[in-house]
PDB file of N, CA and C in Angstrom:
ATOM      1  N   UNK A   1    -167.784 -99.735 -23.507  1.00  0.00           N
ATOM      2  CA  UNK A   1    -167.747 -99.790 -22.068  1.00  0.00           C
ATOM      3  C   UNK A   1    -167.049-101.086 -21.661  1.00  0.00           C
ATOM      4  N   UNK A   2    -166.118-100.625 -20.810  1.00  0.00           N
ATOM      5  CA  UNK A   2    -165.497-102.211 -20.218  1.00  0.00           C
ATOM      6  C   UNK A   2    -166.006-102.428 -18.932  1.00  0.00           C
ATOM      7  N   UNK A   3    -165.960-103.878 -18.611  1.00  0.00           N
ATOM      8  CA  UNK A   3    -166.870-104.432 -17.438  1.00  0.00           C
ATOM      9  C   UNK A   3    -165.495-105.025 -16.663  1.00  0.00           C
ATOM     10  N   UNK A   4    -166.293-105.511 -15.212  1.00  0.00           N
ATOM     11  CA  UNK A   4    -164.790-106.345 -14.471  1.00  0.00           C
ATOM     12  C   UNK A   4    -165.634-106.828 -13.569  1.00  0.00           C
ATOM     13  N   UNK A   5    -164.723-107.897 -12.986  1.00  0.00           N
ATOM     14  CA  UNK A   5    -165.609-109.095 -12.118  1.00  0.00           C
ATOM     15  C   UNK A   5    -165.361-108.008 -10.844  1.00  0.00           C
ATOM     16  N   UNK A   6    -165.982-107.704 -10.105  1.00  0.00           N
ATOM     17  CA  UNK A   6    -166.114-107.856  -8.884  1.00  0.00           C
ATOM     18  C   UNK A   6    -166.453-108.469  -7.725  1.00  0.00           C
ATOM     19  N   UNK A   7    -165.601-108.696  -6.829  1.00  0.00           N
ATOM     20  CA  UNK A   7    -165.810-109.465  -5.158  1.00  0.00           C
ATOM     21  C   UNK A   7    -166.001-109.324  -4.273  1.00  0.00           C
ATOM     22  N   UNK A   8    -167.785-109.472  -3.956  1.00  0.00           N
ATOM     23  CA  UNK A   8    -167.609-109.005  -2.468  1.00  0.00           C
ATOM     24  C   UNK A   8    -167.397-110.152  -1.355  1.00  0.00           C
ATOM     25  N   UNK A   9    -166.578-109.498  -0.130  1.00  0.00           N
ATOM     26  CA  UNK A   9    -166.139-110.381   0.675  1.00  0.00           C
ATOM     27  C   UNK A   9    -167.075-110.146   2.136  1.00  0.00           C
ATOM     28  N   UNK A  10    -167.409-111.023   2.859  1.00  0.00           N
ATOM     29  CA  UNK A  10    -168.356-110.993   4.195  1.00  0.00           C
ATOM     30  C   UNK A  10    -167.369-109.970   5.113  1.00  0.00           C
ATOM     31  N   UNK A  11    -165.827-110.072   5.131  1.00  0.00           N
ATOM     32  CA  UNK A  11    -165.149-109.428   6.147  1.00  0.00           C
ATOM     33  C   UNK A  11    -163.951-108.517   5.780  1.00  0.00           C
ATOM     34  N   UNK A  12    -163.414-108.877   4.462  1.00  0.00           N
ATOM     35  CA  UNK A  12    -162.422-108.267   3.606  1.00  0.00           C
ATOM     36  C   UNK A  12    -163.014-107.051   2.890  1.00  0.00           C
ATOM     37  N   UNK A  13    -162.199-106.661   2.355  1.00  0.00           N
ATOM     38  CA  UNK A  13    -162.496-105.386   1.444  1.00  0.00           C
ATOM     39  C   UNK A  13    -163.196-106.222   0.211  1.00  0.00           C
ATOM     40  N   UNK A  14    -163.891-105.847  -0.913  1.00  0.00           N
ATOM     41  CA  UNK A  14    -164.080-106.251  -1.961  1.00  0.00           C
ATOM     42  C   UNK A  14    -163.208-106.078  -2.910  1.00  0.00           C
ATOM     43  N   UNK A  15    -163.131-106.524  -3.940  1.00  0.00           N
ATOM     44  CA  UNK A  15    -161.766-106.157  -4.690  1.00  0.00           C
ATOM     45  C   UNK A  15    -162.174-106.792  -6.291  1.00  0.00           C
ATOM     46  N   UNK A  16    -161.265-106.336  -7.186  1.00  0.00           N
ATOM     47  CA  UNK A  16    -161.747-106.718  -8.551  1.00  0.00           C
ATOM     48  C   UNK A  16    -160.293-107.347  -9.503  1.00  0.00           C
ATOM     49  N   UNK A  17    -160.920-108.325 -10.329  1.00  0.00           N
ATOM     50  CA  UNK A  17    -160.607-109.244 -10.746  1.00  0.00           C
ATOM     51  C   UNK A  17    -160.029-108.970 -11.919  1.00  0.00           C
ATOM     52  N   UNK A  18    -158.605-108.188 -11.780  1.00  0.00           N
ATOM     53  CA  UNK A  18    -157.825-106.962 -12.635  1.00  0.00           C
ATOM     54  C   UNK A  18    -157.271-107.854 -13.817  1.00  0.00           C
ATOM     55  N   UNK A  19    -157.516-109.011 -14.086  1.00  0.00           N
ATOM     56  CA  UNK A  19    -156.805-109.868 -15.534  1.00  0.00           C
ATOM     57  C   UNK A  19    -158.028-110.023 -16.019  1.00  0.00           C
ATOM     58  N   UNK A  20    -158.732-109.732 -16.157  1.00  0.00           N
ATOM     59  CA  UNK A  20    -160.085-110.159 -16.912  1.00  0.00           C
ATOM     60  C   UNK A  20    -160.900-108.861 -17.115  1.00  0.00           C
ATOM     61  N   UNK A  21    -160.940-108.570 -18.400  1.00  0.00           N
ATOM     62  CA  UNK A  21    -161.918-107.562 -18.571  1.00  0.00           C
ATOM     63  C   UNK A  21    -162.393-107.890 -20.332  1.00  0.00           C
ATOM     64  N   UNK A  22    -163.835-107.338 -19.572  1.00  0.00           N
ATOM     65  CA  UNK A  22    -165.004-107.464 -20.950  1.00  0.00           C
ATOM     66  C   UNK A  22    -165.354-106.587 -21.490  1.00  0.00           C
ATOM     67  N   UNK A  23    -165.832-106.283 -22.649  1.00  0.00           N
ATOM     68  CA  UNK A  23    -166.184-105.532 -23.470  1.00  0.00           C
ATOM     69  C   UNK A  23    -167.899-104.873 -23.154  1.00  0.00           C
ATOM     70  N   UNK A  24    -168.530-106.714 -23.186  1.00  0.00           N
ATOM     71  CA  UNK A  24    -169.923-106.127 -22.967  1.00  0.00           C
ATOM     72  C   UNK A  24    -170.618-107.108 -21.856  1.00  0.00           C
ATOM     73  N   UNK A  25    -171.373-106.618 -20.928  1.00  0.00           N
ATOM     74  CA  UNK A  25    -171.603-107.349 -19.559  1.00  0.00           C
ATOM     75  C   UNK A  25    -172.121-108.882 -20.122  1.00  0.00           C
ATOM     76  N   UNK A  26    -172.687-109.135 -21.105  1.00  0.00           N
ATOM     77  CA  UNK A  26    -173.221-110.566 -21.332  1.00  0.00           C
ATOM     78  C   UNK A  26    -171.996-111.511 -21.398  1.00  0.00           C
ATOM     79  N   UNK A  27    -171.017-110.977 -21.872  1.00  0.00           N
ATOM     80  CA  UNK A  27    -169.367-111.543 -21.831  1.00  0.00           C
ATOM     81  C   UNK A  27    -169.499-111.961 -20.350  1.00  0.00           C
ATOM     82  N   UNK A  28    -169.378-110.973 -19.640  1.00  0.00           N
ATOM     83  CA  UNK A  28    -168.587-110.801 -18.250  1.00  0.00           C
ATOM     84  C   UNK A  28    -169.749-111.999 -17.300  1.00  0.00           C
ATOM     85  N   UNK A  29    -170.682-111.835 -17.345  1.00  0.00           N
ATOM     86  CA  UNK A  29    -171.956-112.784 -16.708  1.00  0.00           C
ATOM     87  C   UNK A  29    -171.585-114.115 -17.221  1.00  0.00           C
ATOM     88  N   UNK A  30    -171.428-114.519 -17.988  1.00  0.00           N
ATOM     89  CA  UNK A  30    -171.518-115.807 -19.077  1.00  0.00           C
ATOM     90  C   UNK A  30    -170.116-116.183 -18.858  1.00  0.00           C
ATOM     91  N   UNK A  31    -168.862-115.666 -18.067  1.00  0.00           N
ATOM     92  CA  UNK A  31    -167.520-116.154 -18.009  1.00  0.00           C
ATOM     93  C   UNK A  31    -167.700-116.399 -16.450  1.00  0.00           C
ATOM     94  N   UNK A  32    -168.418-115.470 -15.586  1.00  0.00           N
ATOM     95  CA  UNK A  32    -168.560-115.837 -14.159  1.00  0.00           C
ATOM     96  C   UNK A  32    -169.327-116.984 -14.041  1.00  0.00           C
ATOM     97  N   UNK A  33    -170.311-116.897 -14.827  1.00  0.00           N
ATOM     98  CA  UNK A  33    -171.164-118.650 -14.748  1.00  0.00           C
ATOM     99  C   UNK A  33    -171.171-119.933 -15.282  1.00  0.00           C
ATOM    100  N   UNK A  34    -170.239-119.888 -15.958  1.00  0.00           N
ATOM    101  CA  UNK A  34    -169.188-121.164 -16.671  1.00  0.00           C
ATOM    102  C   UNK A  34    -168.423-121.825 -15.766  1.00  0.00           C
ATOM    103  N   UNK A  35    -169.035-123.137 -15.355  1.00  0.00           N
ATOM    104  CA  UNK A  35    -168.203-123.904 -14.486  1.00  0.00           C
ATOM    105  C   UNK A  35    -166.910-124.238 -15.296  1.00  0.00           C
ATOM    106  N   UNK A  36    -166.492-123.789 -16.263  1.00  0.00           N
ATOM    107  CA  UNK A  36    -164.959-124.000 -17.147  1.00  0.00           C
ATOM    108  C   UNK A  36    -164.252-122.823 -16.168  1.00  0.00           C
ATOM    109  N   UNK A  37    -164.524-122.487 -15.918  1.00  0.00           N
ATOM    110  CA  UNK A  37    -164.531-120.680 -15.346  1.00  0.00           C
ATOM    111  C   UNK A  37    -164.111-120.644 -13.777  1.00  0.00           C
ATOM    112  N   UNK A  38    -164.714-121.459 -13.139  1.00  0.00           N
ATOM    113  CA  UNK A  38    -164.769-121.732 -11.545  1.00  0.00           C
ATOM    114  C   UNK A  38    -163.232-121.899 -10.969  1.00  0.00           C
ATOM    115  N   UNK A  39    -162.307-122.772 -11.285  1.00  0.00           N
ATOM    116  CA  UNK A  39    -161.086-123.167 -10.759  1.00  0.00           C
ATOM    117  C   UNK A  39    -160.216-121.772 -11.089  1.00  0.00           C
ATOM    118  N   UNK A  40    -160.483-120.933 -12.344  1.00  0.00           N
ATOM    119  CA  UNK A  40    -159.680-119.499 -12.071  1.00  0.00           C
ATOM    120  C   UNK A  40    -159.660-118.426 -11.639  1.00  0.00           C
ATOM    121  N   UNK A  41    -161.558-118.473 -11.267  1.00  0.00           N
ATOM    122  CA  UNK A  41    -161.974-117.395 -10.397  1.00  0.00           C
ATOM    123  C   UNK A  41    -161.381-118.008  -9.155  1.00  0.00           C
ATOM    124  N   UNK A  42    -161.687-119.061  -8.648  1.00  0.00           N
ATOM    125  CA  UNK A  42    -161.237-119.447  -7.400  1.00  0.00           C
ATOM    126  C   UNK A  42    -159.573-119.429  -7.083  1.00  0.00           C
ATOM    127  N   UNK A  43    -158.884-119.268  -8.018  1.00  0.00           N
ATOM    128  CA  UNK A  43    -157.493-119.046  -7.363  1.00  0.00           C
ATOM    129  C   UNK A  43    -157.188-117.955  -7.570  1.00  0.00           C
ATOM    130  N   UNK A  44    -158.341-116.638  -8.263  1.00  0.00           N
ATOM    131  CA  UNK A  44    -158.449-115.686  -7.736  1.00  0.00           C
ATOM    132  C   UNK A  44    -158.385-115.025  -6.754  1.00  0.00           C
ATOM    133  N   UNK A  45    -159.522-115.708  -5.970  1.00  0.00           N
ATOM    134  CA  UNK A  45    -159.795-115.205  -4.586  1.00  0.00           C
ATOM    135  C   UNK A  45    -159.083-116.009  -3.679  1.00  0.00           C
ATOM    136  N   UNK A  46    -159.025-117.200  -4.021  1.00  0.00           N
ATOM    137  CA  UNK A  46    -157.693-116.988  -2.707  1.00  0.00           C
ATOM    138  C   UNK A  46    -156.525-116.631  -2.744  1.00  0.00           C
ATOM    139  N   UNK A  47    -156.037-116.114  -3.497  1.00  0.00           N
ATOM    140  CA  UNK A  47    -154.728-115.302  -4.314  1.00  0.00           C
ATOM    141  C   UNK A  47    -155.374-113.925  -3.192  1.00  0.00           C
ATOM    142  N   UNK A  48    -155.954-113.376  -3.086  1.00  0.00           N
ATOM    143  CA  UNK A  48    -156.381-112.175  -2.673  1.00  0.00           C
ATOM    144  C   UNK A  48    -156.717-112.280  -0.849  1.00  0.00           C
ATOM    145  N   UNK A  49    -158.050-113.063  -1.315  1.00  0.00           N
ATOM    146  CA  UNK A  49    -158.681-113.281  -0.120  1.00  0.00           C
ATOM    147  C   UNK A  49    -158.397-114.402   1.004  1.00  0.00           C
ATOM    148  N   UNK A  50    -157.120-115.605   0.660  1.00  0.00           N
ATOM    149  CA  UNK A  50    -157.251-116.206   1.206  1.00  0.00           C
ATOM    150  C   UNK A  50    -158.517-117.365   1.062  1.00  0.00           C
ATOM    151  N   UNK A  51    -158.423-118.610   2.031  1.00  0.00           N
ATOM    152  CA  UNK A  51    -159.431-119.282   2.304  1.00  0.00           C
ATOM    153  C   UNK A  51    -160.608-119.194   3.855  1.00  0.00           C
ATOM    154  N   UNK A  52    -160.491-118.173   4.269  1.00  0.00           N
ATOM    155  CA  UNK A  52    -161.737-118.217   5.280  1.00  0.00           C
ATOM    156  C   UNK A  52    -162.126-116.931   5.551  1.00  0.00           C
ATOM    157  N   UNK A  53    -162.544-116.010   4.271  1.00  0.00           N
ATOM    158  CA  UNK A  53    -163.288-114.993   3.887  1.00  0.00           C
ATOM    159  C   UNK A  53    -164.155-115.378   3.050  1.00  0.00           C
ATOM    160  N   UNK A  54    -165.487-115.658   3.500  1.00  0.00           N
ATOM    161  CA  UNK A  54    -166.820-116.312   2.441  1.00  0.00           C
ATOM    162  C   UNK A  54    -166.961-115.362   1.664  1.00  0.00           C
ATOM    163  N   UNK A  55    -167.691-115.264   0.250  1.00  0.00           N
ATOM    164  CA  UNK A  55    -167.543-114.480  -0.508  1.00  0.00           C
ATOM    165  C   UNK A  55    -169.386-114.542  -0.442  1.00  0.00           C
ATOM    166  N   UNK A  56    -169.358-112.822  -0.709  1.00  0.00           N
ATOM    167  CA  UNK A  56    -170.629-112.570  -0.427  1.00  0.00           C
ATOM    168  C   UNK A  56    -171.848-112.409  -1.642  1.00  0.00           C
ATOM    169  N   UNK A  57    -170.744-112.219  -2.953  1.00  0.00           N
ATOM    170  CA  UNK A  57    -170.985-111.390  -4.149  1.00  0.00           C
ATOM    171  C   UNK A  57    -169.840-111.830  -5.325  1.00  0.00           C
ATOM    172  N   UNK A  58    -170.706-111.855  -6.528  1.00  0.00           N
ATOM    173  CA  UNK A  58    -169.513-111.794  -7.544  1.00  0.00           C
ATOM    174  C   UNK A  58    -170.629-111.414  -8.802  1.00  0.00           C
ATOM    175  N   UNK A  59    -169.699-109.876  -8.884  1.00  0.00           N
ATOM    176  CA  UNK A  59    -170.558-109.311 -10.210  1.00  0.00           C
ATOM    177  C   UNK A  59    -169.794-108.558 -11.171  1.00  0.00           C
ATOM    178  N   UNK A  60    -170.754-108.504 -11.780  1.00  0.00           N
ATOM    179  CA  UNK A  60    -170.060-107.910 -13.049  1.00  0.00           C
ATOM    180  C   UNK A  60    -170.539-106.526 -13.262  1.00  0.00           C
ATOM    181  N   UNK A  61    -169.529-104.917 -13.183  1.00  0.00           N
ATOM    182  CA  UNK A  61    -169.685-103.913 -13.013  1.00  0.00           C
ATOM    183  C   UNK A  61    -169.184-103.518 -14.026  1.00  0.00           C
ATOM    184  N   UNK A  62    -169.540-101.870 -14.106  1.00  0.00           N
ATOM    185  CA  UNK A  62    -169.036-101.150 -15.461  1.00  0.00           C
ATOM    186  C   UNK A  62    -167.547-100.598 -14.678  1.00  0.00           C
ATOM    187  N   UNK A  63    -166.342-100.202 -15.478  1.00  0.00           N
ATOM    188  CA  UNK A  63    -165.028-100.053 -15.257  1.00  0.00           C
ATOM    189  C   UNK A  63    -165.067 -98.543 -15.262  1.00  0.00           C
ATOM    190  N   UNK A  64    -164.986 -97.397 -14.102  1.00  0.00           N
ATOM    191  CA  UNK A  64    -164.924 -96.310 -14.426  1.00  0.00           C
ATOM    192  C   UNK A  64    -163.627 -95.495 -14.536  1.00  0.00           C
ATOM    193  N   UNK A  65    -163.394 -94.729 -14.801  1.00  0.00           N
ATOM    194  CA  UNK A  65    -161.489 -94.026 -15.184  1.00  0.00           C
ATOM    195  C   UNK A  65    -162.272 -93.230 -14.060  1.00  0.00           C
ATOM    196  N   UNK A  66    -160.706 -92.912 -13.466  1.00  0.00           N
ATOM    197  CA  UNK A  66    -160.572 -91.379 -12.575  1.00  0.00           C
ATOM    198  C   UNK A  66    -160.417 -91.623 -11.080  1.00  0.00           C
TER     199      UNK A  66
END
């Protein structure tokens, strides 16, 4: 099963974090909560979201086909 960060945004769409994918969710949890981790999620979202869409959510979901 592959996992992917997901983002939820207070006013934007949510959206997912399409260069990064995990194998098994303890991966995917343990790369979102690594302050080594923080400065690439964050030019993530503002790559996407901009800077004045608060982010509501950031999780780690299963990847479904179809």
């Amino acid at each position: 099963m592959n996992w992917l960060i997901l983002v939820t945004l207070t006013f934007g769409d949510s959206f997912f974090v399409f260069n990064k994918e995990f194998e098994h969710e303890n991966a995917c949890v343990e790369y979102v909560n690594s302050p080594d981790n923080f400065d690439t999620l964050a030019i993530e979202v503002i790559a996407v979201a901009g800077f004045n869409d608060p982010i509501v959510d950031i999780s780690c979901v299963t990847r479904r086909d179809g």
